[in-house]
Protein backbone atom coordinates (compact mmCIF):
# COMPACT_ATOMS: atom_id res chain seq x y z
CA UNK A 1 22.22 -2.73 12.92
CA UNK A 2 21.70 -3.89 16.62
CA UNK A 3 22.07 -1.66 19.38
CA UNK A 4 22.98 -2.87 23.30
CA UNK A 5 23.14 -0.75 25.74
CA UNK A 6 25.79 2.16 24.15
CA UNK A 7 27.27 -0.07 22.18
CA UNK A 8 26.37 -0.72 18.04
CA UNK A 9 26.83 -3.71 16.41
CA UNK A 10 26.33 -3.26 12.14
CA UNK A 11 26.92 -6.29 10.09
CA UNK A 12 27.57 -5.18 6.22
CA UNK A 13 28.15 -7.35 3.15
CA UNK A 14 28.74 -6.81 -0.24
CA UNK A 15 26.68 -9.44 -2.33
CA UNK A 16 26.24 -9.45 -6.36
CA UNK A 17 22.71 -9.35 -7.04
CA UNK A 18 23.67 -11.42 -10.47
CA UNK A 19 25.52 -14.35 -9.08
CA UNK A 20 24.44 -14.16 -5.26
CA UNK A 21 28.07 -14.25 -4.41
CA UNK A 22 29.21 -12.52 -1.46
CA UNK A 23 31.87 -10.69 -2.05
CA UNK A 24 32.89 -8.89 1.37
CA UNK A 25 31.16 -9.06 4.97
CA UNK A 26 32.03 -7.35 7.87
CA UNK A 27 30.94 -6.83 11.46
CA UNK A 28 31.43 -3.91 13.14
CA UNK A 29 31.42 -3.27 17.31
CA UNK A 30 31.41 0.40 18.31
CA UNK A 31 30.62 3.11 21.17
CA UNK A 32 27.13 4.14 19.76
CA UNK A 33 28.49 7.67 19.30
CA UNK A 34 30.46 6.15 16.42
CA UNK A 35 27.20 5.24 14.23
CA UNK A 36 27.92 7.53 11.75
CA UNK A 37 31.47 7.44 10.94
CA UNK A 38 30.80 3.15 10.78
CA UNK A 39 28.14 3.90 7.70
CA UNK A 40 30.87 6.39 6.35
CA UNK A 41 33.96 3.80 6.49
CA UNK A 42 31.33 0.96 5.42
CA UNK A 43 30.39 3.02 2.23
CA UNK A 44 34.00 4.01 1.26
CA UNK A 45 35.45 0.11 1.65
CA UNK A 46 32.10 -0.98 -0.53
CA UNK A 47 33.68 2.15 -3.09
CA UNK A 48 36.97 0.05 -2.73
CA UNK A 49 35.63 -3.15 -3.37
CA UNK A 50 33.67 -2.22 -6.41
CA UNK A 51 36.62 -0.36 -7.52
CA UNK A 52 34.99 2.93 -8.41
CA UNK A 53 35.71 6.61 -6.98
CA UNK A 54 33.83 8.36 -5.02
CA UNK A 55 33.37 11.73 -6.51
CA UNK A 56 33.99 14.85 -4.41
CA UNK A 57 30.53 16.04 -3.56
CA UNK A 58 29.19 12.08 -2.91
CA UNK A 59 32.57 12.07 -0.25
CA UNK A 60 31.27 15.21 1.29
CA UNK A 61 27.92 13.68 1.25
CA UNK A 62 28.63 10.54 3.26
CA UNK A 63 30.60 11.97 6.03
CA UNK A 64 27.88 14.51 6.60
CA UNK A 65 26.12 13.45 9.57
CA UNK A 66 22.27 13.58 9.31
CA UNK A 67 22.20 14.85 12.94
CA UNK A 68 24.21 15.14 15.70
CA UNK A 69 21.64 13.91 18.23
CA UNK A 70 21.60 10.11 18.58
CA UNK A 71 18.26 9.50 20.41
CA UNK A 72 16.51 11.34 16.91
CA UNK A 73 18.64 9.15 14.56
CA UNK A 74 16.86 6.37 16.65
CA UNK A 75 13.51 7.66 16.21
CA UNK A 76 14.19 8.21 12.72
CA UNK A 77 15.02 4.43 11.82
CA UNK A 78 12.31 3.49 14.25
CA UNK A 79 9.59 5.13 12.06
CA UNK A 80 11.21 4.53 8.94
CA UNK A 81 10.83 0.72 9.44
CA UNK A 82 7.30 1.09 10.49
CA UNK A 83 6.28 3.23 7.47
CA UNK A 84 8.30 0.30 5.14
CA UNK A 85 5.75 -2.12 6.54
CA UNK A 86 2.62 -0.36 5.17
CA UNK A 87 2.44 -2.42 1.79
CA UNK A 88 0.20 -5.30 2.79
CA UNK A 89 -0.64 -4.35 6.35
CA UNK A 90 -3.78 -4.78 7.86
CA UNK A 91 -2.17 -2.31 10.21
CA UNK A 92 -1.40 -0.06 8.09
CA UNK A 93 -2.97 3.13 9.89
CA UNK A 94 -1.71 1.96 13.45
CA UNK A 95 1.94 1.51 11.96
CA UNK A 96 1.89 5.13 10.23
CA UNK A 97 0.41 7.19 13.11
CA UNK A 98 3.29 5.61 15.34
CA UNK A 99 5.92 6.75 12.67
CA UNK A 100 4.61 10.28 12.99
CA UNK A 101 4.66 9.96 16.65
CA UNK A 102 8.04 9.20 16.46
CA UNK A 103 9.32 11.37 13.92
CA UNK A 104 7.61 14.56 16.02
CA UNK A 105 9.81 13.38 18.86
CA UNK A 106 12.71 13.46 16.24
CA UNK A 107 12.78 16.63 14.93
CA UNK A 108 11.34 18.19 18.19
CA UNK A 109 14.88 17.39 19.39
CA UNK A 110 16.84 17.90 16.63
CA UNK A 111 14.83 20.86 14.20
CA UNK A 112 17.25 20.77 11.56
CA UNK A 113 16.94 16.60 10.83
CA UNK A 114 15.99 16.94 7.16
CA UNK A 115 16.05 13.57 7.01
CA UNK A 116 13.79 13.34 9.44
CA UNK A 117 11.70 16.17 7.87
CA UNK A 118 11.35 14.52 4.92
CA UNK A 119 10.02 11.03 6.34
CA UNK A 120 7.76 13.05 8.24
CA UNK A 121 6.44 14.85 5.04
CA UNK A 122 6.28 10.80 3.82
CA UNK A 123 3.93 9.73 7.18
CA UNK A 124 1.26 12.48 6.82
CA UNK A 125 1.07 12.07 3.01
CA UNK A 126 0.52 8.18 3.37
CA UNK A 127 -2.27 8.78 5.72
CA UNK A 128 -4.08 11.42 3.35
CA UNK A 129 -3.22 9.15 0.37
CA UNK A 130 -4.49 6.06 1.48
CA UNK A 131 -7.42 7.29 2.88
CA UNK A 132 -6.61 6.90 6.64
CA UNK A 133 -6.72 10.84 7.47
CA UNK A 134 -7.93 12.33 3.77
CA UNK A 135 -8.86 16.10 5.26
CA UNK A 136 -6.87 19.38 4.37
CA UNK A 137 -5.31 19.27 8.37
CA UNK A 138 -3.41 16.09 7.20
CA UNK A 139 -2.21 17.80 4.06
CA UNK A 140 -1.14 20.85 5.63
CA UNK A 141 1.01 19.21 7.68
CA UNK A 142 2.38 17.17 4.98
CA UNK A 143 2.72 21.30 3.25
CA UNK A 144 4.80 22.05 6.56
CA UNK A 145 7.21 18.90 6.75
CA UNK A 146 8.18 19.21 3.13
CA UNK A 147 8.71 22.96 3.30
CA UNK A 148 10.75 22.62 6.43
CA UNK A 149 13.11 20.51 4.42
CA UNK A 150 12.92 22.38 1.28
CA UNK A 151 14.10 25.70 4.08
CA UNK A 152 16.62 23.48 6.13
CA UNK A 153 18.60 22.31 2.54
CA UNK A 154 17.24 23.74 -0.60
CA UNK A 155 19.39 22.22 -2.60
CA UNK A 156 19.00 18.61 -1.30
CA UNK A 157 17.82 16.27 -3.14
CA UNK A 158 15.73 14.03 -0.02
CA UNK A 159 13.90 16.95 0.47
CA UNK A 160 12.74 17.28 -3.19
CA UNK A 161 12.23 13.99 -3.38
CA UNK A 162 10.34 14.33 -0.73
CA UNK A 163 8.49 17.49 -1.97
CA UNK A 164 7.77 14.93 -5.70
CA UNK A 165 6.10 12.55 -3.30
CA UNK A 166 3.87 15.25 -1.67
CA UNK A 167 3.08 16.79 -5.20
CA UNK A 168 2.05 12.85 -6.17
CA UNK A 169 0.46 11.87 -2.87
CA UNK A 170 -1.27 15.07 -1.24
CA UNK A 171 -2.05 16.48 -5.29
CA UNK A 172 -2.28 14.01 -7.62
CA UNK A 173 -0.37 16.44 -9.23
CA UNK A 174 1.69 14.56 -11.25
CA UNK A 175 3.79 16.33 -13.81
CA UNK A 176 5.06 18.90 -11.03
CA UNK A 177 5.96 16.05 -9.13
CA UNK A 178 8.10 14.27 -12.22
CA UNK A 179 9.70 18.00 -12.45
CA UNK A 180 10.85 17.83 -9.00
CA UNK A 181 11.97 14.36 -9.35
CA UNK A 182 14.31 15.78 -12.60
CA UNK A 183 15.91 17.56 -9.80
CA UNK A 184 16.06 15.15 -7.31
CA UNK A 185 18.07 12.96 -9.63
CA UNK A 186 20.69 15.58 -10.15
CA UNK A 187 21.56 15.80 -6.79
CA UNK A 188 21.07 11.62 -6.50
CA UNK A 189 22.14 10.22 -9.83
CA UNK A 190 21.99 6.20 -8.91
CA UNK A 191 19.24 6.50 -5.66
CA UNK A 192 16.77 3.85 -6.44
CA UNK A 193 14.36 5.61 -4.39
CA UNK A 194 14.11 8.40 -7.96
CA UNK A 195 13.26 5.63 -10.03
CA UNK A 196 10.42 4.11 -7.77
CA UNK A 197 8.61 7.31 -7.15
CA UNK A 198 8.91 7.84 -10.65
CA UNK A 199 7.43 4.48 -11.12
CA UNK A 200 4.67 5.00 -8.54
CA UNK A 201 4.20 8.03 -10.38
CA UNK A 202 3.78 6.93 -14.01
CA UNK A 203 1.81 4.51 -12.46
CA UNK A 204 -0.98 6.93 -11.48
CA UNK A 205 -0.53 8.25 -14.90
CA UNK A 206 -1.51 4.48 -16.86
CA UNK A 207 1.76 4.79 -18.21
CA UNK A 208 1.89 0.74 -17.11
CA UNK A 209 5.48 -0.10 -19.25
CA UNK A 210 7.22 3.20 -18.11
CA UNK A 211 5.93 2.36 -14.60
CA UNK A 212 7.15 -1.23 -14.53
CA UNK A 213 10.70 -0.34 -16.27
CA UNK A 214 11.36 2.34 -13.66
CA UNK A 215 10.85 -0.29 -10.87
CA UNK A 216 12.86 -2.67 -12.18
CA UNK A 217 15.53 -0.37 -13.09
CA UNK A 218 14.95 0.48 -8.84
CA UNK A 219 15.27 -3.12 -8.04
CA UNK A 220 18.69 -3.15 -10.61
CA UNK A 221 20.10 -0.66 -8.12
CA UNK A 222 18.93 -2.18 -5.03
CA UNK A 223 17.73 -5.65 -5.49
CA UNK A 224 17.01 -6.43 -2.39
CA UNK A 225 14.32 -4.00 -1.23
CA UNK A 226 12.03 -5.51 -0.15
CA UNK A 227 9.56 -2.70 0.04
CA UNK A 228 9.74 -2.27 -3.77
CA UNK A 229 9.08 -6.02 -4.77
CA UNK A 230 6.07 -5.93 -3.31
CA UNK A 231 4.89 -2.29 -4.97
CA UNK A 232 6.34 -4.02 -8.03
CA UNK A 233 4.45 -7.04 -7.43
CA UNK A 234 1.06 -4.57 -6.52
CA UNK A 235 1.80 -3.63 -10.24
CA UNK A 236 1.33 -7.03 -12.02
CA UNK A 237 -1.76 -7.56 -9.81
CA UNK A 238 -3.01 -4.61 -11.63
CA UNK A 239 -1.73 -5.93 -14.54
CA UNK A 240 -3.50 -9.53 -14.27
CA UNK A 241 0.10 -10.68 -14.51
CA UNK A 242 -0.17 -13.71 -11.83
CA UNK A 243 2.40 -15.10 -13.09
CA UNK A 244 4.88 -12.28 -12.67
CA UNK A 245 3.28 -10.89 -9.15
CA UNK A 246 3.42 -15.07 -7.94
CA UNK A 247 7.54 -14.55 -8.90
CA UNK A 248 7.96 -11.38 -7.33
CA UNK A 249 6.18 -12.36 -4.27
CA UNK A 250 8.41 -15.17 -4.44
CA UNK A 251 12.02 -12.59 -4.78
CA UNK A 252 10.63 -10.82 -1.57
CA UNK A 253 9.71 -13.83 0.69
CA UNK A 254 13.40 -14.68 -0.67
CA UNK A 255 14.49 -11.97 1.38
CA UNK A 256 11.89 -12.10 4.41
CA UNK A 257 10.74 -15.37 4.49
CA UNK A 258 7.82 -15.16 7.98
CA UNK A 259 6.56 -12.01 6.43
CA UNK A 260 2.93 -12.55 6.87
CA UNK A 261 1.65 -10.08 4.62
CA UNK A 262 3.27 -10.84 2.10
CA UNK A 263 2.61 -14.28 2.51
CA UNK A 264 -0.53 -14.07 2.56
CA UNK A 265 -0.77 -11.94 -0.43
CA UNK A 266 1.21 -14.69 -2.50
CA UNK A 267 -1.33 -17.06 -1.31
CA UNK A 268 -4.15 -15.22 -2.45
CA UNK A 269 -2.85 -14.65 -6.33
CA UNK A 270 -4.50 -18.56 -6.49
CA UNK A 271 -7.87 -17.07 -5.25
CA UNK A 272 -7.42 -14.24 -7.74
CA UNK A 273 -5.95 -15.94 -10.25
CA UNK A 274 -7.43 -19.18 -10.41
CA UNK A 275 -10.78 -18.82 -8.07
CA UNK A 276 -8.44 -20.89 -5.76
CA UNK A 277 -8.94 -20.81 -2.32
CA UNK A 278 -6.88 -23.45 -0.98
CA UNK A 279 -3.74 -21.92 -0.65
CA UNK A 280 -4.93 -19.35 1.22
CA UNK A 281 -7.08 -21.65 3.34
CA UNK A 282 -3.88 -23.83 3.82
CA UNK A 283 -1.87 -20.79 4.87
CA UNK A 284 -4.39 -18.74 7.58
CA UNK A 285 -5.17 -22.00 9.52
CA UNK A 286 -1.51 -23.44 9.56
CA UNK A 287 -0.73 -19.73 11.19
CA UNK A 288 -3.92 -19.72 12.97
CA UNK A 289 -2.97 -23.42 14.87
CA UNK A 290 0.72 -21.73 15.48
CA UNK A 291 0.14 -18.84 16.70
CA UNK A 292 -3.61 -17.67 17.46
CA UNK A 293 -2.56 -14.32 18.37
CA UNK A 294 -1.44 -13.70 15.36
CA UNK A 295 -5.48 -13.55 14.30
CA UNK A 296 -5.54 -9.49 14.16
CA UNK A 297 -2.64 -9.29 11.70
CA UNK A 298 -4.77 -12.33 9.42
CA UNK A 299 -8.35 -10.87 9.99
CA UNK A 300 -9.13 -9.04 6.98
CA UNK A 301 -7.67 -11.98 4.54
CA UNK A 302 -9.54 -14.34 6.64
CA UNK A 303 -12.61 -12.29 6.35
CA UNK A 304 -12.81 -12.79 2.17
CA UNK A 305 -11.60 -15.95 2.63
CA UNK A 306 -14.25 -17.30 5.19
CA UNK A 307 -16.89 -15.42 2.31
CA UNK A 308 -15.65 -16.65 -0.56
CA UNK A 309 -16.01 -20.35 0.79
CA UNK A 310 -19.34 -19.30 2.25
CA UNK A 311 -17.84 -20.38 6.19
CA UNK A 312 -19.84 -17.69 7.65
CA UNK A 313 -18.86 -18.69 11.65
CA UNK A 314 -15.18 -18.03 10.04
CA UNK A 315 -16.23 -14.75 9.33
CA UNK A 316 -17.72 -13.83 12.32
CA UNK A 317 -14.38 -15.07 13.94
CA UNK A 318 -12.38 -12.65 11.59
CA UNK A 319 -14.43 -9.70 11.91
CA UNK A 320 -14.06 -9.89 16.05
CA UNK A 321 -10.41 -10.63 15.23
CA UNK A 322 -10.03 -7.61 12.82
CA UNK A 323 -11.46 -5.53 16.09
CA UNK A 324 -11.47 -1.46 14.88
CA UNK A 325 -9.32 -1.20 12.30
CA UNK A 326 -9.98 -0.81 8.70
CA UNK A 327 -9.66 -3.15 6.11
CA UNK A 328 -9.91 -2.74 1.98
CA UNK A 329 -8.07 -2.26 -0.90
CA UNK A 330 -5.55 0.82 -2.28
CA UNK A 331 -8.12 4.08 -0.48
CA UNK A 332 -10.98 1.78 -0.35
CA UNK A 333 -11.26 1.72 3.30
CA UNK A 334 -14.38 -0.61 4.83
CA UNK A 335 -15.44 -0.67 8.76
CA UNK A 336 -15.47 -3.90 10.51
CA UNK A 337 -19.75 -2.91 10.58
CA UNK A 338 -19.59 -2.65 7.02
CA UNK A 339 -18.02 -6.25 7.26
CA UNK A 340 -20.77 -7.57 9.47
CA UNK A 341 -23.31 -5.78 7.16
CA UNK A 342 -21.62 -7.64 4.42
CA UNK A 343 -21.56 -10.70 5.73
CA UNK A 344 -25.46 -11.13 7.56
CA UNK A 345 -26.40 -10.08 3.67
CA UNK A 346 -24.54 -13.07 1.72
CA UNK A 347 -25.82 -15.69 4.87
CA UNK A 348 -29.22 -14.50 3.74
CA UNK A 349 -29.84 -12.42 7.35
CA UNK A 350 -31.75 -8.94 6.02
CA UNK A 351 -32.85 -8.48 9.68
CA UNK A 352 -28.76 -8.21 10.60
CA UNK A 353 -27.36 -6.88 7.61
CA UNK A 354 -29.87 -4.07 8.08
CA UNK A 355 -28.49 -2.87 11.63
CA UNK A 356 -24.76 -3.50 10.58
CA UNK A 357 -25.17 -1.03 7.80
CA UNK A 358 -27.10 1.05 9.96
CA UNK A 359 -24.09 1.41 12.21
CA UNK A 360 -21.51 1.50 9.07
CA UNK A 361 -23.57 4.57 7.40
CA UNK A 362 -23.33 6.34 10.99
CA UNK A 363 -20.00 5.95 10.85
CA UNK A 364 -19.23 6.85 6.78
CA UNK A 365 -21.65 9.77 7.10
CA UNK A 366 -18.94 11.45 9.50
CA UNK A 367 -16.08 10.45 7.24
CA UNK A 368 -17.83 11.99 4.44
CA UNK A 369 -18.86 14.74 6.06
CA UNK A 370 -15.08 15.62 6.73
CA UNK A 371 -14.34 14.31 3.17
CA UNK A 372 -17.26 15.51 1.18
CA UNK A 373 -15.38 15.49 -2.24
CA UNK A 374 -13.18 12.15 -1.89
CA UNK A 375 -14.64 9.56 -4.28
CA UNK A 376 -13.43 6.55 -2.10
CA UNK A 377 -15.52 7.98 1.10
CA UNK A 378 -18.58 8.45 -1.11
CA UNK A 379 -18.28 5.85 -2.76
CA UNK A 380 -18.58 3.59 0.36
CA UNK A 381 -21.58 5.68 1.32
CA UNK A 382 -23.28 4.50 -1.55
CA UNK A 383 -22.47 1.11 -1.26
CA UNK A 384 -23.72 1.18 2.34
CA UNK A 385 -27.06 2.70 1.15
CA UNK A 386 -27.11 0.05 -1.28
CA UNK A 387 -27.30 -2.37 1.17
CA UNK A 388 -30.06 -0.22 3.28
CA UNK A 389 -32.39 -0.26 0.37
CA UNK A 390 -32.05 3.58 -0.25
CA UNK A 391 -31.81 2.99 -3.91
CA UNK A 392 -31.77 7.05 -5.07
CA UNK A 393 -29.15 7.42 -3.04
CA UNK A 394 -26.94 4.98 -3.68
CA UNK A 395 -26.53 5.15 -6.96
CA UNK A 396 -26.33 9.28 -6.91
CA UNK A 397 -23.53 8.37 -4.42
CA UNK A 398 -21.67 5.83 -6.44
CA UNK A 399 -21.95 8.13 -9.83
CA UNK A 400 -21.01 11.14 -8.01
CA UNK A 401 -18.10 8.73 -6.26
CA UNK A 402 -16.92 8.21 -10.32
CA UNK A 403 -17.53 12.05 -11.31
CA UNK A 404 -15.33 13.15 -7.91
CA UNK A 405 -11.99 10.44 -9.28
CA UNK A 406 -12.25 9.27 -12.52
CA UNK A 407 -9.86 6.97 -14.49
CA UNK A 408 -7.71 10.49 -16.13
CA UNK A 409 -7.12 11.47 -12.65
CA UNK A 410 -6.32 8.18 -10.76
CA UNK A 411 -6.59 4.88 -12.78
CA UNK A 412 -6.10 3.09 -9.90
CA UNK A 413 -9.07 4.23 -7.58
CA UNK A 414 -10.51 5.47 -10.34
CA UNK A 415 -10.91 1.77 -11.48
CA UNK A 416 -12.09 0.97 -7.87
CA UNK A 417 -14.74 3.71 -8.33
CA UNK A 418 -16.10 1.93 -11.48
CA UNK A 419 -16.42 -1.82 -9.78
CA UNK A 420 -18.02 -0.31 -6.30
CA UNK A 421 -20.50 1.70 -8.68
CA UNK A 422 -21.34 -1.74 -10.38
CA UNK A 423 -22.07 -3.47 -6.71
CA UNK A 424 -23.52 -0.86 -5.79
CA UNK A 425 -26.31 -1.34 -9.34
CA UNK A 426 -26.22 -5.24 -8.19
CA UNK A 427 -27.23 -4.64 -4.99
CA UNK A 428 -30.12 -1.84 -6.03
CA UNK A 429 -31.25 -4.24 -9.26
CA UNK A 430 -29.68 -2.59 -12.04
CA UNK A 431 -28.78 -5.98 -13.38
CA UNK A 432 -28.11 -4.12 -16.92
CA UNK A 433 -26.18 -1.22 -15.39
CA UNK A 434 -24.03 -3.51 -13.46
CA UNK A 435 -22.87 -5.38 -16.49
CA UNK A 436 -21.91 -2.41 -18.21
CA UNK A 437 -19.85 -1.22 -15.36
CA UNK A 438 -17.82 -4.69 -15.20
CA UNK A 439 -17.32 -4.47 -18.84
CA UNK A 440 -15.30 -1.21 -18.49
CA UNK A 441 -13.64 -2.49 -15.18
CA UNK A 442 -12.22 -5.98 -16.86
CA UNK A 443 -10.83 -3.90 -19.79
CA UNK A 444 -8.44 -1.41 -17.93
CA UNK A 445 -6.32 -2.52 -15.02
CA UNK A 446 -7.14 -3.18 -11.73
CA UNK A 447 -7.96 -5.46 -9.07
CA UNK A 448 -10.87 -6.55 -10.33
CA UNK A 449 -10.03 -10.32 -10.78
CA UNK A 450 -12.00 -13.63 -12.32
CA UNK A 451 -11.85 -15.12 -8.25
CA UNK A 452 -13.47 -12.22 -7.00
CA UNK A 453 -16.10 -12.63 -9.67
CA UNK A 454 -16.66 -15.90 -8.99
CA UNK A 455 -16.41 -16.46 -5.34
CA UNK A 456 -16.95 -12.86 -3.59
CA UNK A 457 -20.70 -11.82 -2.04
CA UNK A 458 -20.56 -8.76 -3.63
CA UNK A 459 -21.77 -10.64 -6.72
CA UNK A 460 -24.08 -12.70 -5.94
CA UNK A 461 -27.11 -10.66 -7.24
CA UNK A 462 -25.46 -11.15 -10.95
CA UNK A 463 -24.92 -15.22 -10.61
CA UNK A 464 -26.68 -17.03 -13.32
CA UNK A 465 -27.16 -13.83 -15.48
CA UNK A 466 -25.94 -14.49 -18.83
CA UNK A 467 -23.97 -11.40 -19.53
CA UNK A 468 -22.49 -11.17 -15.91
CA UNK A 469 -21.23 -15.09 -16.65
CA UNK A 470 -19.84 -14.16 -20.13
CA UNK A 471 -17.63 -11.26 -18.49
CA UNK A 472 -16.48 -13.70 -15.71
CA UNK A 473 -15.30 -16.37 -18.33
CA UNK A 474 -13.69 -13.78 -20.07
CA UNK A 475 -11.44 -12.87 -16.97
CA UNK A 476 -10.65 -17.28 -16.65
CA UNK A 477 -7.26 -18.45 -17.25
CA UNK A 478 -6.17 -20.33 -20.09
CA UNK A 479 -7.12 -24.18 -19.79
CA UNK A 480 -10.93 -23.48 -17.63
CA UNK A 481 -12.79 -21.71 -20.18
């Protein structure tokens, strides 16, 4: 959809997603003002096409207009692309706080947008979730948005969909959420958005085959999204399917080919995989000599890179490119002093590393503070003191980090929990302690990979160490061991 001026241009097609053939395309030139009724002629000729009926309450449901106010459908799509972007963003909490800027505006001009409401429920509980914003103010709002909807349409199922995610997301409470997603998929029977949540959902659960079913069975519905390839692709990472993630990867650059994130997240299944840099190297500096603005969305791949092949004026050139924002992994969330701090320690710089963490605890001691019982937070805090020296501390911050989310509760941070408590025994000389904490981490899934083992600073206390060398040949693929 393309708007100019008050006039709306929507291009639909019809395509099968098991041949590729297109099998109806049309282009559609309208007053703006006619938006709605377009989508609601474009979904009864696909009906036609396909030959099926549209049952009575899915007719009534597609000629219902979402709102009446044009400017807050706007803001609506607006945000809803920006929060579809969060996947592999380096800008992840930039792109999310602009959604809820926008979606405000939206339903500040049009209350009774559930739509709207719902996405807005989506925003708060992706900044909470990911560890952006993880304080009760974030999930109260997230408590408003979703029972705005829940008020505005009780019977809709967006808005308990929407109220499933917040259960998952703001809770971890996951087998209310699955109840309100039974409901959800009453009201929408073939939505592929019930059978991702439900995948992101069993997901949390290490319910790994019901997880990756559901998302296919998303992707059998809607084939193209490109949001859930890559979730489905986060999956195999998980996994150590690099084979399957590498194809996925593939399906979604298919559909968005100069998506740098993704890109560079297929390039770096080598590094993970395979303890393969080049790929990644190729891909950063090709970008890097096309476009050198495009540095800030690059920096935090660039970072790892530039430390796993020991480039360390790379690094420093990443971490001024990655500027303020945060970098890491799932709610692992490092500060670009904790990268400096990070990087002065594997160039062999105590003097540096020293006053970078100095200026990173500052920091995570006010996150903590605000999150005192949010593993990731800790967690970091411990690392950080790690890297100070303050042994006691560190590793009562990295066990209490493991106590606060453990594997039952979230196997996928919980997992992080486990491999930052192991660094965090490297870097305090708990050689023995750190081997027993990769030896749970490379048995249950998670990011955790052979390249990181091999290449990654985080390590380096453990190289040569006999039992730290056996668990990273166990993680090497088939043909290097």
């Amino acid at each position: 959809m393309r708007c100019v001026g008050k006039q709306v241009r929507i291009s639909a097609q019809l395509i099968d997603a098991r041949t590729d053939l297109h099998k109806w395309a049309e282009k559609y030139d309208r007053p703006l003002d006619d938006v709605f009724a377009i989508q609601s002629e474009i979904a009864k000729t696909i009906a036609d096409q396909l030959q099926v009926e549209i049952a009575p309450n899915e007719k009534a449901a597609i000629e219902e207009r979402p709102t009446t106010d044009l400017a807050a459908f706007d803001l609506y799509i607006r945000a809803e692309k920006l929060l579809l972007s969060t996947s592999f963003s380096t800008r992840g909490k930039e792109n999310i706080a602009n959604a809820i800027a926008l979606l405000d505006q939206a339903v500040a001009r049009d209350p009774h947008f559930l739509f709207a409401w719902c996405q807005l429920a989506t925003a708060h509980d992706a900044l909470y979730f990911l560890g952006f914003d993880h304080i009760p103010a974030r999930l109260s709002l997230g408590d408003r948005a979703v029972a705005t909807a829940l008020r505005l349409k009780p019977d809709s199922g967006e808005a308990h969909l929407a109220r499933a995610r917040h259960l998952y997301q703001g809770y971890l409470d996951y087998e209310p959420a699955l109840a309100e997603l039974a409901i959800a998929r009453q009201a929408l029977p073939n939505d592929a958005s019930v059978f991702a949540l439900t995948g992101y959902i069993y997901r949390r659960q290490g319910r790994w085959d019901e997880s990756t079913h559901n998302l296919e069975n998303a992707l059998a519905i809607d084939p193209r999204n490109f949001y859930t390839l890559q979730q489905l692709s986060l999956s195999y990472n998980l996994l150590r399917r690099y084979p399957e993630m590498a194809a996925t990867l593939d399906r979604a650059l298919a559909i968005v080919p100069n998506d740098i994130d993704t890109g560079l997240t297929r390039a770096e299944v080598d590094l993970s995989w395979r303890a393969d840099p080049r790929p990644l190297h190729a891909m950063i500096y090709n970008l890097l000599g096309q476009n050198p603005a495009a540095a800030t969305d690059l920096a935090a791949a660039w970072l790892f890179l530039a430390l796993s092949e020991r480039d360390f004026p790379a690094a420093a050139r990443a971490l001024a490119a990655l500027k303020d924002e945060p970098f890491g992994v799932d709610a692992i969330q490092l500060s670009r002093t904790f990268g400096e701090g990070l990087t002065a320690r594997a160039r062999g710089d105590a003097a540096a590393a020293q006053a970078a963490f100095a200026a990173a605890r500052a920091d995570q001691e006010k996150v903590v503070a605000a999150q005192a019982d949010y593993g990731p937070a800790v967690c970091i805090l411990g690392v950080i003191d790690a890297g100070l020296g303050r042994k006691e501390d560190a590793i009562r911050e990295g066990r209490r980090a493991v106590e606060l989310l453990p594997l039952q509760r979230d196997p996928i941070n919980g997992a992080h929990m486990i491999e930052f408590l192991a660094v965090i025994y490297a870097w305090t000389g708990e050689v023995d302690l750190a081997c027993e904490q990769l030896e749970v981490a490379i048995k249950i899934p998670g990011t955790l990979s052979y390249g990181q083992l091999r290449l990654y600073p985080f390590w380096d206390p453990l190289r040569g160490n006999p039992c730290f060398e056996k668990i990273v040949a166990s993680l090497a693929p088939s043909g290097s061991r």
